[in-house]
Protein backbone atom coordinates (compact mmCIF):
# COMPACT_ATOMS: atom_id res chain seq x y z
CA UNK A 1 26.32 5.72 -8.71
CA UNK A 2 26.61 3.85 -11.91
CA UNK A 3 29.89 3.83 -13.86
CA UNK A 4 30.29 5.79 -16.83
CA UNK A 5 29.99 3.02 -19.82
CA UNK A 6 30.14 2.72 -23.92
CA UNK A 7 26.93 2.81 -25.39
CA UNK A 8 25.84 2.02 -28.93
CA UNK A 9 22.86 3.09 -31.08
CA UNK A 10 21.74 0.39 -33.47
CA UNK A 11 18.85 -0.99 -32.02
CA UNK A 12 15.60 -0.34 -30.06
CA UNK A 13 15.62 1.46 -26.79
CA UNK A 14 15.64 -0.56 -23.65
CA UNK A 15 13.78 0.34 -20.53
CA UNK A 16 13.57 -1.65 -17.36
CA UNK A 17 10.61 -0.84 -14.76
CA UNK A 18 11.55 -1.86 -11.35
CA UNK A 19 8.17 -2.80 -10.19
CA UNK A 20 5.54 -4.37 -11.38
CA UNK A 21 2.79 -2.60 -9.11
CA UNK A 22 -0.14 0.23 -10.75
CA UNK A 23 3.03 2.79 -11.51
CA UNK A 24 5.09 0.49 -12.93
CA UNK A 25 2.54 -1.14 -15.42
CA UNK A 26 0.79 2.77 -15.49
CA UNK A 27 4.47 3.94 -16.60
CA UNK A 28 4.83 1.31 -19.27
CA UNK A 29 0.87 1.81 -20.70
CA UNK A 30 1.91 5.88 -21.23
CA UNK A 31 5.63 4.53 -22.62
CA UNK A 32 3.30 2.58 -25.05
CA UNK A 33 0.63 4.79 -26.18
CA UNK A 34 3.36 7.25 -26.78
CA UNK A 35 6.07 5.35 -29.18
CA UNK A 36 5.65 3.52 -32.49
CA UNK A 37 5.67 -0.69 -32.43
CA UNK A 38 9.05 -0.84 -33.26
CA UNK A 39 9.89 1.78 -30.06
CA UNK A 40 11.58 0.54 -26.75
CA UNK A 41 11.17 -2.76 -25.59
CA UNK A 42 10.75 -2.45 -21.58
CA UNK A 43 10.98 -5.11 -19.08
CA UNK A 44 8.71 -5.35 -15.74
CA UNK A 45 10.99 -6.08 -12.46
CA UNK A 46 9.72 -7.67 -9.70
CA UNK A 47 11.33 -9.53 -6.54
CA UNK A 48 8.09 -11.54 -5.80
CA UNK A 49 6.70 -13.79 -9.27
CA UNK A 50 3.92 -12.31 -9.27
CA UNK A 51 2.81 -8.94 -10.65
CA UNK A 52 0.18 -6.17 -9.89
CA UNK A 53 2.10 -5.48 -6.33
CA UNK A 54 -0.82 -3.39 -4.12
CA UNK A 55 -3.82 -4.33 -6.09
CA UNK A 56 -3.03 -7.80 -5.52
CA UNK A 57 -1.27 -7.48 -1.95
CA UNK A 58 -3.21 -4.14 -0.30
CA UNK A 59 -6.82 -4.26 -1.55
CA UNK A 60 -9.20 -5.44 0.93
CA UNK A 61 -10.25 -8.91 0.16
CA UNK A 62 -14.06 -7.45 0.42
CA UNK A 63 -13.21 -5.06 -2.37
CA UNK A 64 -12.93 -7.14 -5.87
CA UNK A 65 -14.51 -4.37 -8.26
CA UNK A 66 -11.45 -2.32 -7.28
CA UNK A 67 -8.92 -5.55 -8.58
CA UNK A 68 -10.38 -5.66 -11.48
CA UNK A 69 -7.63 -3.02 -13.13
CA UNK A 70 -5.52 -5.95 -13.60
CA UNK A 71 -7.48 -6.17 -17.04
CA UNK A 72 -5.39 -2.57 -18.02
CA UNK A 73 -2.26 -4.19 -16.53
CA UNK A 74 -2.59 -7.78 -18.13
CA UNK A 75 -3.28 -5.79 -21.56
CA UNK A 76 -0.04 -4.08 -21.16
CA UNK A 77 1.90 -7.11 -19.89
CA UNK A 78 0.83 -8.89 -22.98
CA UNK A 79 1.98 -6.05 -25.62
CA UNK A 80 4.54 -7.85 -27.82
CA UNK A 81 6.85 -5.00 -26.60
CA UNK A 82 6.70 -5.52 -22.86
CA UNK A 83 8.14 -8.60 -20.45
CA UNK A 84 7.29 -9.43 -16.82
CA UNK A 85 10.59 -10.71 -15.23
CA UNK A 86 9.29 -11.74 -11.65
CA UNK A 87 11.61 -12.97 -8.63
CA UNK A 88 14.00 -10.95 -9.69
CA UNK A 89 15.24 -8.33 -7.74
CA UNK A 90 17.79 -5.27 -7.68
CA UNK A 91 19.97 -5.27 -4.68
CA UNK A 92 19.85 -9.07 -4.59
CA UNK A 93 20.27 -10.51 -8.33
CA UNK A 94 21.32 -7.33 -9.86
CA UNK A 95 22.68 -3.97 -9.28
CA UNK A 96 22.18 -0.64 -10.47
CA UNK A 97 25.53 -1.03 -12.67
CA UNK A 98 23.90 -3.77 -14.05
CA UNK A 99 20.69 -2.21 -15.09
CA UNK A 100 22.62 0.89 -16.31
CA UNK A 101 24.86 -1.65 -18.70
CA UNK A 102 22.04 -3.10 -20.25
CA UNK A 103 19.18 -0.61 -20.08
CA UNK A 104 19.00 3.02 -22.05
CA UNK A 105 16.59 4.05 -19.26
CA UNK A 106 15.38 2.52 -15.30
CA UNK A 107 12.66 3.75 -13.77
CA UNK A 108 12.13 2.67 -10.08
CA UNK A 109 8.19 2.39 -9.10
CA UNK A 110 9.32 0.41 -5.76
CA UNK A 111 5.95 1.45 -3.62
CA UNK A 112 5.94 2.24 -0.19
CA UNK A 113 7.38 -0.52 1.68
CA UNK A 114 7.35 0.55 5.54
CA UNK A 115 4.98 2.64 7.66
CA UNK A 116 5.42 6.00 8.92
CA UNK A 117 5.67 5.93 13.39
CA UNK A 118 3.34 7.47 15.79
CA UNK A 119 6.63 8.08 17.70
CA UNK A 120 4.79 6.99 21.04
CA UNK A 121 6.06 4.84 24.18
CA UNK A 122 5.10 0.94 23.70
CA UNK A 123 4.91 1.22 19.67
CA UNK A 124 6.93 -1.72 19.12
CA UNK A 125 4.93 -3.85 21.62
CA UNK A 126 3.05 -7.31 20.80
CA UNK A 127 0.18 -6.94 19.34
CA UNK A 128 0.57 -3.44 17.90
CA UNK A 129 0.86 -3.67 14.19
CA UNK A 130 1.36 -1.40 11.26
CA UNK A 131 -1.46 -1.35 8.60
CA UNK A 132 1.08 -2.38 6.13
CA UNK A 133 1.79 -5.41 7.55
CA UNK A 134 -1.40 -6.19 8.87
CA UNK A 135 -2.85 -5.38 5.21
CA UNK A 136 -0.21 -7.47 3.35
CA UNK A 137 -0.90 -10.86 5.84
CA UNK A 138 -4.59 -11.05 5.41
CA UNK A 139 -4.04 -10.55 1.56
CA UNK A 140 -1.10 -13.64 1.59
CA UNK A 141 2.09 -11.40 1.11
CA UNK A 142 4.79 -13.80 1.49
CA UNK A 143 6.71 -11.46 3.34
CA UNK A 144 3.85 -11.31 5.94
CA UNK A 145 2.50 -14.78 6.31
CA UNK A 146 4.36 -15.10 9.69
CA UNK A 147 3.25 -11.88 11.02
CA UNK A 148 1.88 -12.77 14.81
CA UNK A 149 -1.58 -11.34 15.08
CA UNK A 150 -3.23 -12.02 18.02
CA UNK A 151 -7.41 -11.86 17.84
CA UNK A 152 -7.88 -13.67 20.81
CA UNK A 153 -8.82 -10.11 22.61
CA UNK A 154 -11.83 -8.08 23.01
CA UNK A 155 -11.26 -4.94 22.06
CA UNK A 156 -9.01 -3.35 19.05
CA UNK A 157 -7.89 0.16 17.87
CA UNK A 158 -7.26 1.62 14.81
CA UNK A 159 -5.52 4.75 14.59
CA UNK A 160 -5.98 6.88 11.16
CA UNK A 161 -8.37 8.94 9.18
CA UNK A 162 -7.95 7.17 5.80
CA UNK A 163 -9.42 4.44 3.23
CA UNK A 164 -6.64 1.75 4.17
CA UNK A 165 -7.80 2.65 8.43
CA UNK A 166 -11.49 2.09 7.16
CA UNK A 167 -10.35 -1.07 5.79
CA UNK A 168 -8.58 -2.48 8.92
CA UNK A 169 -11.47 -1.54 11.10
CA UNK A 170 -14.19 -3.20 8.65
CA UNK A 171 -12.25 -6.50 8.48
CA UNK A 172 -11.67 -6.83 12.31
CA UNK A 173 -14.84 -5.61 13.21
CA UNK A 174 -17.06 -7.27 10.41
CA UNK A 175 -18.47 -10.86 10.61
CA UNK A 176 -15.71 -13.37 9.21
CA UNK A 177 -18.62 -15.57 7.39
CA UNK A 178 -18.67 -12.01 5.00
CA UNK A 179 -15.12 -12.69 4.37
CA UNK A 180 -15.28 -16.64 3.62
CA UNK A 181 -16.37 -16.11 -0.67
CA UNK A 182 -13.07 -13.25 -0.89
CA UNK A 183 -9.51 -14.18 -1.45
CA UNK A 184 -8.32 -13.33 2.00
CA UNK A 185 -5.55 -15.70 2.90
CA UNK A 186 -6.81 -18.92 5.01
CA UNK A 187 -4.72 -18.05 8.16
CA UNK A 188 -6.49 -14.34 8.20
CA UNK A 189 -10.02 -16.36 7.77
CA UNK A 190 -9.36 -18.73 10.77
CA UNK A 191 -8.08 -16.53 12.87
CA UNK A 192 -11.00 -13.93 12.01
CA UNK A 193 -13.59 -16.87 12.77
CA UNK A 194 -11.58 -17.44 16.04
CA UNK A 195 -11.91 -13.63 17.09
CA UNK A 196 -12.67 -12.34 20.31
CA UNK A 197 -12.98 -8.99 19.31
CA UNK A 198 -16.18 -6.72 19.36
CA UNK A 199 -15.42 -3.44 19.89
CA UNK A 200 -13.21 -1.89 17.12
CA UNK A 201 -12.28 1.61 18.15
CA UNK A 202 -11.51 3.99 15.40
CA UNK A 203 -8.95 6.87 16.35
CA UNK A 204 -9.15 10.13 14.54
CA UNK A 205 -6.58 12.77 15.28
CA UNK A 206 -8.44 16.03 13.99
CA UNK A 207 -12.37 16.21 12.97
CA UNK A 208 -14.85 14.68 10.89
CA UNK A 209 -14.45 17.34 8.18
CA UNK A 210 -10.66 16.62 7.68
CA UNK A 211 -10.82 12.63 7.89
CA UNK A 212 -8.71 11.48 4.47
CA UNK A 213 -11.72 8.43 3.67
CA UNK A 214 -13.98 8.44 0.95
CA UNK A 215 -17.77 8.66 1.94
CA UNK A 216 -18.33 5.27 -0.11
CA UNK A 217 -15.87 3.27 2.17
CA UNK A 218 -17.44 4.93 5.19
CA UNK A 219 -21.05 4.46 4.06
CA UNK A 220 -19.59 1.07 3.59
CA UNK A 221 -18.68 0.97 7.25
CA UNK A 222 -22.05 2.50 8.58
CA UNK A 223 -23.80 -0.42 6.57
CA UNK A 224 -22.44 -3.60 7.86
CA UNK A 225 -24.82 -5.99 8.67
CA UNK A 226 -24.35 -7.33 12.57
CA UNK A 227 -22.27 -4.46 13.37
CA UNK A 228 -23.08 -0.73 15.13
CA UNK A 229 -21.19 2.19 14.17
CA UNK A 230 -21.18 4.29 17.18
CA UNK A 231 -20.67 7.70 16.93
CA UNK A 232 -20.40 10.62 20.09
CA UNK A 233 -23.06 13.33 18.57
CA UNK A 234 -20.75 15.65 20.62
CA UNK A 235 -18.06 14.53 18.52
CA UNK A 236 -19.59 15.69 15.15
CA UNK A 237 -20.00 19.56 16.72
CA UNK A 238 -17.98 21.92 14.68
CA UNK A 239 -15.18 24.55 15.15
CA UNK A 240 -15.76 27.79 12.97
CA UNK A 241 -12.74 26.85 10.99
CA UNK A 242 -14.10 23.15 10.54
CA UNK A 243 -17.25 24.55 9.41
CA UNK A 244 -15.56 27.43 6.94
CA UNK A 245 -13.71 24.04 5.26
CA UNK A 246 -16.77 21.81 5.12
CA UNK A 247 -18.43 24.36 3.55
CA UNK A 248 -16.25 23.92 0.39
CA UNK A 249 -15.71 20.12 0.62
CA UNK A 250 -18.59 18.03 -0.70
CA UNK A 251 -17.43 14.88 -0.25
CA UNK A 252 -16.26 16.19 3.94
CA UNK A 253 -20.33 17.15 4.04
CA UNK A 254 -21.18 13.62 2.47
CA UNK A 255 -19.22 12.13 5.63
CA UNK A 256 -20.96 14.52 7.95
CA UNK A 257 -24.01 13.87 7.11
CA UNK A 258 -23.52 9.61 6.91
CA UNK A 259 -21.89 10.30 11.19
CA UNK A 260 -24.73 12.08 11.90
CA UNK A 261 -27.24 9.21 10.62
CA UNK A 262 -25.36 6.81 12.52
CA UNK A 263 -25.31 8.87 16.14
CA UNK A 264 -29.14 9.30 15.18
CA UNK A 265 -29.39 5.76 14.73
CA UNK A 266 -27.39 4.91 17.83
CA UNK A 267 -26.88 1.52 19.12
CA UNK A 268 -29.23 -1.31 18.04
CA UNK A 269 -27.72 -4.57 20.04
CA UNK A 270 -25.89 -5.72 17.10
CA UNK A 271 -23.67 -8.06 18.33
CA UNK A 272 -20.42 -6.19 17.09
CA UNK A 273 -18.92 -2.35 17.06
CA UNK A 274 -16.83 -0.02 15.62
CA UNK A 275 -16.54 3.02 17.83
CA UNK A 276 -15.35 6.12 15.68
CA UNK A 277 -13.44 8.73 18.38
CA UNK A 278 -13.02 12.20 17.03
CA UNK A 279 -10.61 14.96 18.22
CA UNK A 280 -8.11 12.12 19.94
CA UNK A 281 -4.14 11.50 19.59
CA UNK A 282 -2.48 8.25 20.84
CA UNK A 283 0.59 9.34 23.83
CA UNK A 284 0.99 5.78 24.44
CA UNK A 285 0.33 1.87 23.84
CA UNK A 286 0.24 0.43 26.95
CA UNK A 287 1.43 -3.43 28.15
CA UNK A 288 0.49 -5.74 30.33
CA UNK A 289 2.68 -4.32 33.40
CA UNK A 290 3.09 -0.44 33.60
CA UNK A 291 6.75 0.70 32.79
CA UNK A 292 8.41 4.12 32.32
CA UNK A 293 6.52 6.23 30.54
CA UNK A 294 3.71 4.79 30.87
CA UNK A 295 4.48 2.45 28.26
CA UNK A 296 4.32 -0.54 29.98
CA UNK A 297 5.89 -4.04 28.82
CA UNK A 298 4.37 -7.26 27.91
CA UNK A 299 1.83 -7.34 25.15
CA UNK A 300 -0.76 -4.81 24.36
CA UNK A 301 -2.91 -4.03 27.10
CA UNK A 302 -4.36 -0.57 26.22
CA UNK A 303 -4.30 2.90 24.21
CA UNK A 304 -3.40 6.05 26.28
CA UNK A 305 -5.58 9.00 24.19
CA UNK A 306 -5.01 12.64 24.82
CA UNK A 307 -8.09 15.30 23.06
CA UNK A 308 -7.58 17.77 21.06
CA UNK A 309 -9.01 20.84 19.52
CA UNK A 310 -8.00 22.39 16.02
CA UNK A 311 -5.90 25.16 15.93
CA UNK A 312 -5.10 27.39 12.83
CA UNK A 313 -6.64 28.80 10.01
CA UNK A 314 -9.32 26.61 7.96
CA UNK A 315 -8.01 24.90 5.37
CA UNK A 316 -4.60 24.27 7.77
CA UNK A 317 -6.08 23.07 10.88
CA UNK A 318 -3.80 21.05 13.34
CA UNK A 319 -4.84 19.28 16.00
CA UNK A 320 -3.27 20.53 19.66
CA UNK A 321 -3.66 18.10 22.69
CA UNK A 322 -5.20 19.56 25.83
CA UNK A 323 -4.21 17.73 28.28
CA UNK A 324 -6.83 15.97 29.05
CA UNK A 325 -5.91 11.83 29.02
CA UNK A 326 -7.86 8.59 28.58
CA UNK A 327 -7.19 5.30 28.30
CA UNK A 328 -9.29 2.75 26.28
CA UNK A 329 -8.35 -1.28 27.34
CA UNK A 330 -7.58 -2.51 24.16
CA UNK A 331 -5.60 -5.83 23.54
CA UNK A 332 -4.39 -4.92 19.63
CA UNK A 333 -3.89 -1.69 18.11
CA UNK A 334 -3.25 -0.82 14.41
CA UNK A 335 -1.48 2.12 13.02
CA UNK A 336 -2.72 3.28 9.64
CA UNK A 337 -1.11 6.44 9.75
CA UNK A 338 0.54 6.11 6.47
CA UNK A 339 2.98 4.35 4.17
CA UNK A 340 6.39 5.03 3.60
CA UNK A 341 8.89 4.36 1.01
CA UNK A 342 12.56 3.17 1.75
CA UNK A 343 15.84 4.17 0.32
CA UNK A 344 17.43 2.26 -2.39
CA UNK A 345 21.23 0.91 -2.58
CA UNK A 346 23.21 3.63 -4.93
CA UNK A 347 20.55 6.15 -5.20
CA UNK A 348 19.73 9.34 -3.81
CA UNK A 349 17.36 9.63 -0.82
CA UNK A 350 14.88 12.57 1.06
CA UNK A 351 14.71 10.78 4.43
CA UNK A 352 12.40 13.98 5.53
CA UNK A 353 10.14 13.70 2.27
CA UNK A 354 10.54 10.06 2.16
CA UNK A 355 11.38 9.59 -2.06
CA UNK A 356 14.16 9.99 -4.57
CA UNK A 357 14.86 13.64 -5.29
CA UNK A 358 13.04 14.08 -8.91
CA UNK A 359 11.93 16.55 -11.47
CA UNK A 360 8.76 15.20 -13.37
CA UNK A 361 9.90 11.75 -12.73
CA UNK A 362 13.74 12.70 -13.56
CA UNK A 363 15.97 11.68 -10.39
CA UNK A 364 18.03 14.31 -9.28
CA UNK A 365 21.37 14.05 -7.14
CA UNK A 366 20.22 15.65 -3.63
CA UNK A 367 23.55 17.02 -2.75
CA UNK A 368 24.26 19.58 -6.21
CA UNK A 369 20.63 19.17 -7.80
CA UNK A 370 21.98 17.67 -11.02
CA UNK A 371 20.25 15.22 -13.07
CA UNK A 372 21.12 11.96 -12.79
CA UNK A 373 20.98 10.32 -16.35
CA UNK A 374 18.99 7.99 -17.82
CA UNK A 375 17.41 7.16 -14.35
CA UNK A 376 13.66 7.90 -13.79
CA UNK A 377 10.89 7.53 -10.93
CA UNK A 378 7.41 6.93 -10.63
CA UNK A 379 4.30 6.50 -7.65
CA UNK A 380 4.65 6.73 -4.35
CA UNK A 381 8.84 6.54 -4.16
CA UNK A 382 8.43 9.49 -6.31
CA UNK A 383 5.46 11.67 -5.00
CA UNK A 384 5.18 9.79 -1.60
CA UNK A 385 2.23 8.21 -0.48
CA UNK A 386 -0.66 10.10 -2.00
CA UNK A 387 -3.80 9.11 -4.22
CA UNK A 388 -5.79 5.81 -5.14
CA UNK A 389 -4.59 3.42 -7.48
CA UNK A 390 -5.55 5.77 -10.82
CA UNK A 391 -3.57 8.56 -9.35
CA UNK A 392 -0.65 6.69 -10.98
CA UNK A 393 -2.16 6.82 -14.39
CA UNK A 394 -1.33 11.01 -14.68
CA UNK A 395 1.63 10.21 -12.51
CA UNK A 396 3.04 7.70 -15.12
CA UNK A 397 1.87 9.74 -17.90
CA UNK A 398 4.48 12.66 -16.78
CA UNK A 399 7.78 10.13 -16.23
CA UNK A 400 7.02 8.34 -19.79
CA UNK A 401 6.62 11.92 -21.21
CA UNK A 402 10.07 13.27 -19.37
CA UNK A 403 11.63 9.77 -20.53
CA UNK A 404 10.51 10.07 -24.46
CA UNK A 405 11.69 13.91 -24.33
CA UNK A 406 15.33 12.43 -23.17
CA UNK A 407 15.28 9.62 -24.87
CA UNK A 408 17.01 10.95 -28.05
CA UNK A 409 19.88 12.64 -26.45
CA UNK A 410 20.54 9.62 -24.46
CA UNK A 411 23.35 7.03 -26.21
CA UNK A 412 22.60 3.45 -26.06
CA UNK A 413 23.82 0.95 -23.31
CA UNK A 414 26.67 -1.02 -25.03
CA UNK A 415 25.69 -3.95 -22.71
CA UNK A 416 23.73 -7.35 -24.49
CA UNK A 417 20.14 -7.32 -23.55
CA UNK A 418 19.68 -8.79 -19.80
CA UNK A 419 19.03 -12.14 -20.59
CA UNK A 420 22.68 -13.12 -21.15
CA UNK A 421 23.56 -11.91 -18.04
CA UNK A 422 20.89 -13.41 -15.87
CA UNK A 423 21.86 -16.80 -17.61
CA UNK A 424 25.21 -16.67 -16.64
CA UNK A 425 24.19 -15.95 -13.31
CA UNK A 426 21.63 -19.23 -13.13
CA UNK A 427 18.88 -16.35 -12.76
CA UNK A 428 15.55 -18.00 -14.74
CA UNK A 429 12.82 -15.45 -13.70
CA UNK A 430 9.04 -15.39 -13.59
CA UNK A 431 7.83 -14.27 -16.93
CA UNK A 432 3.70 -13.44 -17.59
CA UNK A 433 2.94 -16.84 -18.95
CA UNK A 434 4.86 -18.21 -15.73
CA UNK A 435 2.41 -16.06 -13.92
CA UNK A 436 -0.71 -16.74 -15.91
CA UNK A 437 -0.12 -20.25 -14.99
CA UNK A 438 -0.29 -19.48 -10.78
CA UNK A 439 -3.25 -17.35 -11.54
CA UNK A 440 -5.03 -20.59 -13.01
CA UNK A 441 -3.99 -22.64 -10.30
CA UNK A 442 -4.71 -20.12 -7.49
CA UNK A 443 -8.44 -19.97 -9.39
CA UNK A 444 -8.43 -23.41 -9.37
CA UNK A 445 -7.82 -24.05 -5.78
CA UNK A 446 -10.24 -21.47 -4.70
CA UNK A 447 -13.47 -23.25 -6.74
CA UNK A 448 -14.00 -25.98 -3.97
CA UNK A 449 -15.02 -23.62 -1.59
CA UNK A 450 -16.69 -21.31 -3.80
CA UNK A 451 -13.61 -18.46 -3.53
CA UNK A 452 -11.86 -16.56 -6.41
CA UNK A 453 -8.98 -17.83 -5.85
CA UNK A 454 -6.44 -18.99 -2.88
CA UNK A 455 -3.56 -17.69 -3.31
CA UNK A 456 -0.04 -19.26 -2.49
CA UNK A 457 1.63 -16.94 0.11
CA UNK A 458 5.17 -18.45 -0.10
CA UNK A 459 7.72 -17.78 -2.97
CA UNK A 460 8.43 -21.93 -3.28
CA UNK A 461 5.14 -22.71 -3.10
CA UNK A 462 4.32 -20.88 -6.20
CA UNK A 463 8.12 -21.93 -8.03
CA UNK A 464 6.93 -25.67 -7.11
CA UNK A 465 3.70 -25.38 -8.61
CA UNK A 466 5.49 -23.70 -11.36
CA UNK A 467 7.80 -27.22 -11.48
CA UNK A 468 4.98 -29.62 -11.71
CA UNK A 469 2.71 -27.67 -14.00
CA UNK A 470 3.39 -28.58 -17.16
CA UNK A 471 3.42 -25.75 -20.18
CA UNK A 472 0.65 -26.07 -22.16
């Protein structure tokens, strides 16, 4: 925990954001249309130089309408009252003792940064992936760019129910020539174009009716051109509680009713497909050679499925395995089961829940339930890993509004603003001009081919194009 300190109240509030993804610029846009111009002056945080964090690094490439709420964030970025310090980050450069010396308030918007685990033999084998990292390579995260993904294979699975599992299974199973006008990262595109794979098989735990996706990214999914989505007509029949729940759910009877088009439609030799499997649970990724468990070693070699059927009330279905096992021979296999946020040096921690024990956005200590002062949350490290991109907007809206009612009870930090401190440290971050500078250049490099953009997916690429850029 932070040390007690001296504060002082002659001057403007300070507020730094540790983040500089949709919750963290969200947070600040509420902070702002809530307080006068001469109210706090808040500072962005971010370890990577550039901002926006999952619009920019977990949006499909295919999807640009959706990236185009950058215009909010570069609106708030550019307030007189607001900096973007990128490349910095907490645990690394600075600590929480610093931010608590030389900030009135912190709020941590940190993301989800890690998956959530089937908790199945062979998980950690080659070729099975998360969706977060597969995601964050194909859209040039730096931390990513290595990541070994291996399309050389025939067949692929992709285990979830939701948007980001819709995503995975469009870009693997969709033609790569669809891709080559996005700004998908160039490894992602050649190793799409190099693909083996055409048969994506899409693993759904319970039913149609309680599958997480919107029925715009699945009508999205029936539609591809060159591609069959094959659905099991048997698969679409009902339980009594499905069909109590569907009848109060009209986007679940939107998705119905675009499944049940598609097993009309059946297969029409196009030369790819994405196989949706209802009712199914993965017991184990399999490898080359069989091992204990079944899990085998080696890389992936296959997906051992057990069906279900729902059990429960409607409206709290479960899905209950029956014993009956399958295997499908699949050479990759993708879990998009969920994200999942990690625990941060000096601060409190729900390892069940997966976020920092809060109040409306006020972090709490989880041992005695007390308020910890002057330190704040916001998205998923605060609610977990819930919503679309504008769920953050009411989700910031509640933080800035706890912050603002503390804010005058609070003393000031005693501490000079930051920028001494990072000086004497040899810290020169990433401010907004900095990054306005990369966006031109990425924009740039990405006109040859007819992209909209290219990005840079390494941290000294971008400082070196920083370097030889001259400031206009």
């Amino acid at each position: 925990m932070p040390p007690e300190i001296a504060r002082t109240p002659d001057r403007s509030p300070r507020i730094a954001i540790v983040g500089a993804g949709p919750a963290g610029f969200y947070t600040a846009a509420a902070l702002l249309a809530q307080t006068a111009v001469d109210g706090p002056r808040i500072d962005l945080l971010d370890r990577l130089p550039t901002p926006y964090g999952l619009v920019r690094y977990g949006v499909a490439p295919d999807h640009p309408k959706i990236k185009e709420v950058v215009r909010v964030f570069e609106k708030v970025a550019l307030d007189a009252r607001v900096r973007f310090l990128g490349n910095l980050e907490v645990g690394r450069d600075l600590s929480l003792a610093d931010l608590a010396a030389h900030y009135d308030q912190v709020v941590f918007s940190v993301g989800g940064q890690s998956d959530r685990r089937l908790g199945v033999p062979g998980e950690d084998l080659p070729g099975s992936h998360s969706s977060t990292a597969l995601v964050a390579w194909y859209s040039s995260h730096p931390d990513f760019r290595e990541l070994p993904v291996d399309l050389s294979v025939a067949a692929a699975a992709v285990i979830g129910a939701g948007n980001v599992a819709v995503d995975v299974a469009r870009i693997l199973g969709r033609n790569p020539e669809d891709l080559a006008a996005t700004d998908i990262s160039d490894d992602a595109l050649a190793r799409l174009r190099a693909s083996r794979i055409r048969d994506v098989h899409f693993i759904v735990r319970r039913g149609p009716v309680q599958a997480k996706w919107s029925p715009a990214e699945l009508k999205e999914l029936a539609h591809l051109p060159g591609v069959d989505l094959v659905v099991d007509r048997q698969d679409l029949e009902l339980d009594p509680g499905s069909e109590l729940e569907l009848a109060d759910d009209p986007q679940a009877q939107k998705s119905l009713e675009i499944l049940r088009a598609a097993a009309e439609r059946g297969l029409t030799g196009a030369a790819r497909r994405i196989h949706l499997h209802f009712r199914r649970s993965p017991v184990a990724i399999e490898g080359e050679s069989e091992g204990e468990g079944g899990a085998g070693s080696g890389r992936v070699a296959g997906l051992r499925l057990e069906r279900n059927r729902l059990v429960g009330a409607a409206g709290s279905l479960s899905a209950k395995g029956t014993g009956e096992v399958s295997s499908l021979p699949v050479g990759l296999v993708v879990r998009a089961v969920g994200y999942r946020s990690l625990p941060l040096r000096d601060l409190p921690f729900d390892v069940q829940r997966a976020v920092i024990p809060n109040q409306r956005g006020r972090i709490f200590d989880a041992f005695d339930g007390s308020p910890l002062a002057s330190l704040y949350v916001a998205g998923w490290i605060k609610r977990g890993p819930t919503g679309l991109i504008g769920t953050n907007k009411p989700d910031g809206y509640e933080t800035a509004e706890a912050m603002l009612e503390d804010l005058p009870s609070l003393p000031r930090a005693a501490g000079a603003p930051i920028d001494e401190l990072l000086a004497a440290r040899g810290l020169c971050p990433v401010d907004f001009a900095d990054w306005k500078r990369l966006d031109r250049i990425e924009v740039e490099r990405g006109l040859p081919a007819g992209r909209p953009r290219v990005k840079f997916s390494r941290v000294e690429e971008m400082l070196a194009a920083l370097a030889a850029e001259p400031v206009s």
